[in-house]
PDB file of N, CA and C in Angstrom:
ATOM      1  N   UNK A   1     -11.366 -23.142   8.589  1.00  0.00           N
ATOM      2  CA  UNK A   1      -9.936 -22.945   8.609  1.00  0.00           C
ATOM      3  C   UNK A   1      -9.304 -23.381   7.299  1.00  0.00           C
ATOM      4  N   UNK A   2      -9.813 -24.351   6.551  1.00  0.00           N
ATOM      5  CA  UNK A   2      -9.125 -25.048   5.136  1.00  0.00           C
ATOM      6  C   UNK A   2      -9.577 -23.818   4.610  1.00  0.00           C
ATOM      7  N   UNK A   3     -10.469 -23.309   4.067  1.00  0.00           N
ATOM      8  CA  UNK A   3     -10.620 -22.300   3.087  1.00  0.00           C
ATOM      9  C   UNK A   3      -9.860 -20.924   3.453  1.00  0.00           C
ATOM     10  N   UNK A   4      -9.325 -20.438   4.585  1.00  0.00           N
ATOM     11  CA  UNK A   4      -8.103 -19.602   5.079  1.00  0.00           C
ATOM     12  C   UNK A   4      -7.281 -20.032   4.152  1.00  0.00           C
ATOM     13  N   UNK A   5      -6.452 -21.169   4.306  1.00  0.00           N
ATOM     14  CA  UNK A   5      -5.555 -21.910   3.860  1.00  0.00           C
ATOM     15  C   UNK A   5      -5.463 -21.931   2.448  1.00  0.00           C
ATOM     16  N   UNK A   6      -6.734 -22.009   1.604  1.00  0.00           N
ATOM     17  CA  UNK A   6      -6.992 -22.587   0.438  1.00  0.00           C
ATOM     18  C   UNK A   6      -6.407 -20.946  -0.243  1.00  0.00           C
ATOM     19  N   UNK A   7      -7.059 -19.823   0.369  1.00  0.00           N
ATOM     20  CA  UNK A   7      -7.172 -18.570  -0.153  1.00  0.00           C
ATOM     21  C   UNK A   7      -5.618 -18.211  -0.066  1.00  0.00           C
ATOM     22  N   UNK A   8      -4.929 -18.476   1.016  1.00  0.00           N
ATOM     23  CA  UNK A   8      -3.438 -18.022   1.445  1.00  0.00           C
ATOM     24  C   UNK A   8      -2.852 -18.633   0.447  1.00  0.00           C
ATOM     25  N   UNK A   9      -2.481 -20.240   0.128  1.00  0.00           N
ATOM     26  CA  UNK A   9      -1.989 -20.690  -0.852  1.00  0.00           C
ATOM     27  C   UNK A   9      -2.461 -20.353  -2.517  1.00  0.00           C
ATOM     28  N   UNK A  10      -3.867 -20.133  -3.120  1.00  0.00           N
ATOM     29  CA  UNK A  10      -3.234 -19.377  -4.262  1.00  0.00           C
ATOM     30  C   UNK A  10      -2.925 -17.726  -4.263  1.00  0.00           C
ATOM     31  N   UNK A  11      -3.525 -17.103  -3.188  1.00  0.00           N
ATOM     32  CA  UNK A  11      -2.930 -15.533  -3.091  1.00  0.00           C
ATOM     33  C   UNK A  11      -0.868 -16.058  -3.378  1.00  0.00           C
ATOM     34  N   UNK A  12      -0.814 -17.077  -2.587  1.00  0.00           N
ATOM     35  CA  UNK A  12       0.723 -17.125  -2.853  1.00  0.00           C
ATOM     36  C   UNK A  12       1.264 -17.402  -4.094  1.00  0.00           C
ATOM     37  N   UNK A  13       0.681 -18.249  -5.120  1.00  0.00           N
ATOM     38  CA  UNK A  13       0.865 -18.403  -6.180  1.00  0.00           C
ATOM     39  C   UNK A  13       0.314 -17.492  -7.317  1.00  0.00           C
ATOM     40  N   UNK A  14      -0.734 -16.712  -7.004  1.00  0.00           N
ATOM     41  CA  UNK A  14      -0.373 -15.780  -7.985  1.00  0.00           C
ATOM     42  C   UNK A  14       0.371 -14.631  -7.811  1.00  0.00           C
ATOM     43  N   UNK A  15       0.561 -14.447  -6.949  1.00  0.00           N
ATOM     44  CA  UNK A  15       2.284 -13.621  -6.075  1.00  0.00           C
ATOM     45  C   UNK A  15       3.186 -13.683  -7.033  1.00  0.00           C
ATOM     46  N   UNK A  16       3.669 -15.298  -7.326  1.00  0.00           N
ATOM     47  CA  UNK A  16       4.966 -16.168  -7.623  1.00  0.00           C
ATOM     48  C   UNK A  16       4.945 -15.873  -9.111  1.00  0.00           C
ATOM     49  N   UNK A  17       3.485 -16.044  -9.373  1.00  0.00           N
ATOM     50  CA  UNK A  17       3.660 -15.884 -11.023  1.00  0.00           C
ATOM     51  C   UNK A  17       3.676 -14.344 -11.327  1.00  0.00           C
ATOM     52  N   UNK A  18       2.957 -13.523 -10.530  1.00  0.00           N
ATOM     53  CA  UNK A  18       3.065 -11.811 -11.318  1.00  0.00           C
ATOM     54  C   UNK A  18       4.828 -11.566 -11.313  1.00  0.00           C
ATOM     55  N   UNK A  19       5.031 -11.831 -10.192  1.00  0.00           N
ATOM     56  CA  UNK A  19       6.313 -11.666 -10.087  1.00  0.00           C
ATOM     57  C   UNK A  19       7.183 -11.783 -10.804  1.00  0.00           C
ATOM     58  N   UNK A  20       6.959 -13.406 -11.184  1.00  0.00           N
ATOM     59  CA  UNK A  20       7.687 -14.150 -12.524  1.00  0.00           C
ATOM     60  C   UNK A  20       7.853 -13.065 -14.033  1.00  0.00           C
ATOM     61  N   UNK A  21       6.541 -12.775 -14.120  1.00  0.00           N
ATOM     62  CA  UNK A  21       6.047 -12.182 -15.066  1.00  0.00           C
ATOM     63  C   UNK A  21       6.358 -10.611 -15.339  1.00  0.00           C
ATOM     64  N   UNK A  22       6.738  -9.787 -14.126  1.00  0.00           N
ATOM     65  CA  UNK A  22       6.921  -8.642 -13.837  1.00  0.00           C
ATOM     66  C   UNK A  22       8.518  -8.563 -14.378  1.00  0.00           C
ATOM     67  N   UNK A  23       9.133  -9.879 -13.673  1.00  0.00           N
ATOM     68  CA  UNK A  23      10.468  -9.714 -13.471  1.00  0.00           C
ATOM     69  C   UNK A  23      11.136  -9.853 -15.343  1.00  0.00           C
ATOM     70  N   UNK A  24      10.353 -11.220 -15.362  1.00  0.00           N
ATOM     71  CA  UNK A  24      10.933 -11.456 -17.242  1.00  0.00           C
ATOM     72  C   UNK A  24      10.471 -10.160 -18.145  1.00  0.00           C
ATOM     73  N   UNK A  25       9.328  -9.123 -17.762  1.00  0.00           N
ATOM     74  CA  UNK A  25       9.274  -7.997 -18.651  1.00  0.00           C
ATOM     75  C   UNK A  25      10.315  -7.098 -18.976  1.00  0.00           C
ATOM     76  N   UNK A  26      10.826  -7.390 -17.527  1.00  0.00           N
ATOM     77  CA  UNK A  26      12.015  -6.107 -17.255  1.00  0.00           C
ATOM     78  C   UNK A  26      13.697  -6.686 -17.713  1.00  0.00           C
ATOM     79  N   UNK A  27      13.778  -8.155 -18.040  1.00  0.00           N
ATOM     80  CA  UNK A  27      14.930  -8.630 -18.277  1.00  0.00           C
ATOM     81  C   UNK A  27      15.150  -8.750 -19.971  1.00  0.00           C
ATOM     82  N   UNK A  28      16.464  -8.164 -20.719  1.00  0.00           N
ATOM     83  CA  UNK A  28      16.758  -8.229 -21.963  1.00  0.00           C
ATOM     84  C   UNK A  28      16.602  -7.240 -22.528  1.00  0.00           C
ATOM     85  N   UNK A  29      17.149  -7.072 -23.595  1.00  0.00           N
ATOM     86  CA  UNK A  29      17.107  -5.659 -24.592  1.00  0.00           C
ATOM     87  C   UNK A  29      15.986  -5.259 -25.022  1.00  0.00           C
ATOM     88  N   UNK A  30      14.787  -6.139 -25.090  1.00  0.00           N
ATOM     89  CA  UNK A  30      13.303  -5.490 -25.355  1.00  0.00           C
ATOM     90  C   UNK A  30      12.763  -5.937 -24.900  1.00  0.00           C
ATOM     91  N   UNK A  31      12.750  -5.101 -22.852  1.00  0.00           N
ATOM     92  CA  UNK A  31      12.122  -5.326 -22.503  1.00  0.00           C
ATOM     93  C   UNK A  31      10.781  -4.565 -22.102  1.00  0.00           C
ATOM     94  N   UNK A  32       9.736  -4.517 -21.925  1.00  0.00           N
ATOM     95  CA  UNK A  32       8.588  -4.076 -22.228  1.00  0.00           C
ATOM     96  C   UNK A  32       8.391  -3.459 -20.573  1.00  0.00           C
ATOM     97  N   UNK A  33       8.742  -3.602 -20.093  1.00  0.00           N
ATOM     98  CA  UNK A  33       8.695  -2.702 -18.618  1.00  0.00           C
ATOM     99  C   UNK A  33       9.931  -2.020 -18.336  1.00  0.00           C
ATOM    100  N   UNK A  34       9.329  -0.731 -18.067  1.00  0.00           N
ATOM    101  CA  UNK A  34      10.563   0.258 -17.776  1.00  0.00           C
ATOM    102  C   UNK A  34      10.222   0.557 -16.213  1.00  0.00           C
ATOM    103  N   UNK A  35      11.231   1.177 -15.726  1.00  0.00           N
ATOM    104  CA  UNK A  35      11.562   2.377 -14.796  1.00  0.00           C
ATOM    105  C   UNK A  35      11.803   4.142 -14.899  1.00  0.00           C
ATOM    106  N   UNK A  36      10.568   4.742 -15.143  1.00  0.00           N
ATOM    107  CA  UNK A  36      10.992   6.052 -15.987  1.00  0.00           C
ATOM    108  C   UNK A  36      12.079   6.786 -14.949  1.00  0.00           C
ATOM    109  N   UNK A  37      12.652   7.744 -15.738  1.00  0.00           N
ATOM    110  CA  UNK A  37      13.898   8.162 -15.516  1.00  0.00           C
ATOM    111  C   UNK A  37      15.333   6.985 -15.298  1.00  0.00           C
ATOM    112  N   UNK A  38      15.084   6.343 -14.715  1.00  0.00           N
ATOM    113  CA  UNK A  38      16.069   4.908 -14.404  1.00  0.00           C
ATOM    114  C   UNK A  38      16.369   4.214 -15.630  1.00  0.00           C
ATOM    115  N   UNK A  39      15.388   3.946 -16.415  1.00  0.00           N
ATOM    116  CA  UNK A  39      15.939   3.130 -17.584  1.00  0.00           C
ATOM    117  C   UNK A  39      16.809   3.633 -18.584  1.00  0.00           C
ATOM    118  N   UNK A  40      16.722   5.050 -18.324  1.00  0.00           N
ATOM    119  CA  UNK A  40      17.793   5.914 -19.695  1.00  0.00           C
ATOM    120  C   UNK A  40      19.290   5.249 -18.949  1.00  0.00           C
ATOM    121  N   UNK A  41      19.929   5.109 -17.604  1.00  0.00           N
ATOM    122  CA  UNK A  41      20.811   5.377 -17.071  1.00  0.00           C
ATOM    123  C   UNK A  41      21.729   3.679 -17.293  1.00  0.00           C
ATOM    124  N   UNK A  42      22.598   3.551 -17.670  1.00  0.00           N
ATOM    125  CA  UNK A  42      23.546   2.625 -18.332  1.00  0.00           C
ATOM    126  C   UNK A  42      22.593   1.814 -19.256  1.00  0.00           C
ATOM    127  N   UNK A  43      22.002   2.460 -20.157  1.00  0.00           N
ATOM    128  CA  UNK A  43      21.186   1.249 -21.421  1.00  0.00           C
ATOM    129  C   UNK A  43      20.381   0.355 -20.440  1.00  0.00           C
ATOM    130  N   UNK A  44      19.800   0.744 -19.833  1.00  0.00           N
ATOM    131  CA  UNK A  44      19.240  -0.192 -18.938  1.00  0.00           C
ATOM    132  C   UNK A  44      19.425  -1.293 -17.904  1.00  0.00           C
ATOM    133  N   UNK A  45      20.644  -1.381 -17.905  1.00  0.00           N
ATOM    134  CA  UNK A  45      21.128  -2.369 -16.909  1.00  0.00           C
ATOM    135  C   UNK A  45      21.102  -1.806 -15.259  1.00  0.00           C
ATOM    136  N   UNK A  46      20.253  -1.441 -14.969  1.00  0.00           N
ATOM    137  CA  UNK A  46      19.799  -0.955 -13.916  1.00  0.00           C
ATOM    138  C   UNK A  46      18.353  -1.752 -13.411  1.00  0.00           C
ATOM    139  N   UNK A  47      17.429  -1.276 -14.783  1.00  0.00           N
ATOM    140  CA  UNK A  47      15.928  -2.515 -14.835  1.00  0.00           C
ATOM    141  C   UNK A  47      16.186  -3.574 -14.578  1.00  0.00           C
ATOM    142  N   UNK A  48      17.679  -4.110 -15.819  1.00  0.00           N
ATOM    143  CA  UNK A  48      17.332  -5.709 -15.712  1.00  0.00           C
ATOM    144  C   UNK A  48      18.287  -6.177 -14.774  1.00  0.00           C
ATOM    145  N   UNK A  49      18.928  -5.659 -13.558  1.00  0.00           N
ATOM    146  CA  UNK A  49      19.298  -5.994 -12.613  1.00  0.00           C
ATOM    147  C   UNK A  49      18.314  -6.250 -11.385  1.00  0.00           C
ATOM    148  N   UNK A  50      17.414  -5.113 -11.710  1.00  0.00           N
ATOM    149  CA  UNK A  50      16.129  -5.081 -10.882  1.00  0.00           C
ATOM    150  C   UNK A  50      15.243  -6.558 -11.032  1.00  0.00           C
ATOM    151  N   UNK A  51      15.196  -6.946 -12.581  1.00  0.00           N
ATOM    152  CA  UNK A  51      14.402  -7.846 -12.902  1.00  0.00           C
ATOM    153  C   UNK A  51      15.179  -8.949 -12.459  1.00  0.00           C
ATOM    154  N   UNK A  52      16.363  -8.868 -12.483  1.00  0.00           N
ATOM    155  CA  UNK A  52      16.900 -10.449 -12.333  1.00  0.00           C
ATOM    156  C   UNK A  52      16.470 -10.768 -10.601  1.00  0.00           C
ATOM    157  N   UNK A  53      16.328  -9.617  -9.879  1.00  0.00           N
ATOM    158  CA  UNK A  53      16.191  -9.717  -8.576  1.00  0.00           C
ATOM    159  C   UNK A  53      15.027 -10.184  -8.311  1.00  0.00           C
ATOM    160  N   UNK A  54      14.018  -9.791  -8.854  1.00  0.00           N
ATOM    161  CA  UNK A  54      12.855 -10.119  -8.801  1.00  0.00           C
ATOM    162  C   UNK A  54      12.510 -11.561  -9.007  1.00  0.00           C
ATOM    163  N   UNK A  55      13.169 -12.465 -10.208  1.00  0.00           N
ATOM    164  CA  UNK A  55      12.688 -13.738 -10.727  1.00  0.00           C
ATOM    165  C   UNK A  55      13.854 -14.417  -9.759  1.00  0.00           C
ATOM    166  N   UNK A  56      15.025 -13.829  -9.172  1.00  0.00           N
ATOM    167  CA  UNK A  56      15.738 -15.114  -8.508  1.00  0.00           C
ATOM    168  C   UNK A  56      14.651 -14.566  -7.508  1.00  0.00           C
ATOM    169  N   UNK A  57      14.425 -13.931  -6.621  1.00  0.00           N
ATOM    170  CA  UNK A  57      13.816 -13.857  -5.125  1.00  0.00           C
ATOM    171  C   UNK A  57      12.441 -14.812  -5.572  1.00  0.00           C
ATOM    172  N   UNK A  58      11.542 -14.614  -6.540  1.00  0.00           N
ATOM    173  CA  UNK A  58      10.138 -15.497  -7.069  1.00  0.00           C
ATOM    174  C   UNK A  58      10.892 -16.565  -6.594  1.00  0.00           C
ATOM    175  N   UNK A  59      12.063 -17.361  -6.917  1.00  0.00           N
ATOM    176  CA  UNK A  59      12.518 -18.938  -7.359  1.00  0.00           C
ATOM    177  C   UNK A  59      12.943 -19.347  -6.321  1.00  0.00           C
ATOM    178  N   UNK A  60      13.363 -18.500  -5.217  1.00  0.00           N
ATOM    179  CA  UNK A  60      14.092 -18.761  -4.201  1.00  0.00           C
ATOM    180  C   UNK A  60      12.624 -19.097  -3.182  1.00  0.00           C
ATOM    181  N   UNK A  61      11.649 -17.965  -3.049  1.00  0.00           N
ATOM    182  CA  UNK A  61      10.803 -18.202  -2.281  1.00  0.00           C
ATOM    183  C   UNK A  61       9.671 -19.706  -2.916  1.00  0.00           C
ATOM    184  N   UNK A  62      10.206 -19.991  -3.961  1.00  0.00           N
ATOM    185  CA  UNK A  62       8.906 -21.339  -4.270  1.00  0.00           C
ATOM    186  C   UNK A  62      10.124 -22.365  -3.823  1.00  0.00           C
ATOM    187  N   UNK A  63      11.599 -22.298  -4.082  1.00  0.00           N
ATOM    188  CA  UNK A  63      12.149 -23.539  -3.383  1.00  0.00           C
ATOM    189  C   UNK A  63      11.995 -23.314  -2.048  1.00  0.00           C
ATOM    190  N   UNK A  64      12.368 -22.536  -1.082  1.00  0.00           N
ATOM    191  CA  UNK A  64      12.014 -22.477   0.673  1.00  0.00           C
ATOM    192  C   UNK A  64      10.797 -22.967   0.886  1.00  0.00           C
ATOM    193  N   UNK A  65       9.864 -22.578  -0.048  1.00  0.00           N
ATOM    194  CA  UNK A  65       8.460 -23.011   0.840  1.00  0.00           C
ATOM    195  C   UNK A  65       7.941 -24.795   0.451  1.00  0.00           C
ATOM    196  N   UNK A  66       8.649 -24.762  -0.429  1.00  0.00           N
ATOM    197  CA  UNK A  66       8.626 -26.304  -1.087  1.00  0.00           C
ATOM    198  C   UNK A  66       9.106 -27.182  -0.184  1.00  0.00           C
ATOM    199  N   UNK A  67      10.523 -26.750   0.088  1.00  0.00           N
ATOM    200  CA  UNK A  67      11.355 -27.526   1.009  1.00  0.00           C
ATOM    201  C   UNK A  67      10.974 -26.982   2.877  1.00  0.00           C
ATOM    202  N   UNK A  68      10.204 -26.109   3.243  1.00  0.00           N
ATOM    203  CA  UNK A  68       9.300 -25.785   4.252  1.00  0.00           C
ATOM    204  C   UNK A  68       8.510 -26.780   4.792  1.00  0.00           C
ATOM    205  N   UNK A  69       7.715 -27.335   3.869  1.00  0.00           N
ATOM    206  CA  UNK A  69       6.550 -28.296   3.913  1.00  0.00           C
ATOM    207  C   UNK A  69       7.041 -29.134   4.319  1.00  0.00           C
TER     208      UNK A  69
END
């Protein structure tokens, strides 16, 4: 049963970090991940709305599960 556990908790953390990582590509004026067709549409502030969603939801789910425990 610990090694269930062991596997669930870093599957969760590398979750937290692609995420992290997904989300900061897509945030700022050069950012290196697009949305084709989507990113032409207001200079991009469409992506990095997407991205900001992404790194608050990452930050939100490591404080809940922090404060979970």
């Amino acid at each position: 049963m610990k090694e269930n556990n062991l596997v669930g908790i870093l599957t969760w953390i590398i979750g937290i970090l692609v995420a992290l990582a997904v989300g900061a590509g897509m945030i700022g004026p050069n950012a290196t991940l697009t949305i084709p067709g989507i990113s032409a549409i207001g200079n991009g502030i469409i992506v990095t709305i997407a991205g900001w969603v992404v790194v608050i939801g990452a930050i939100l789910s490591l404080i809940l599960t922090i404060f979970n425990k």
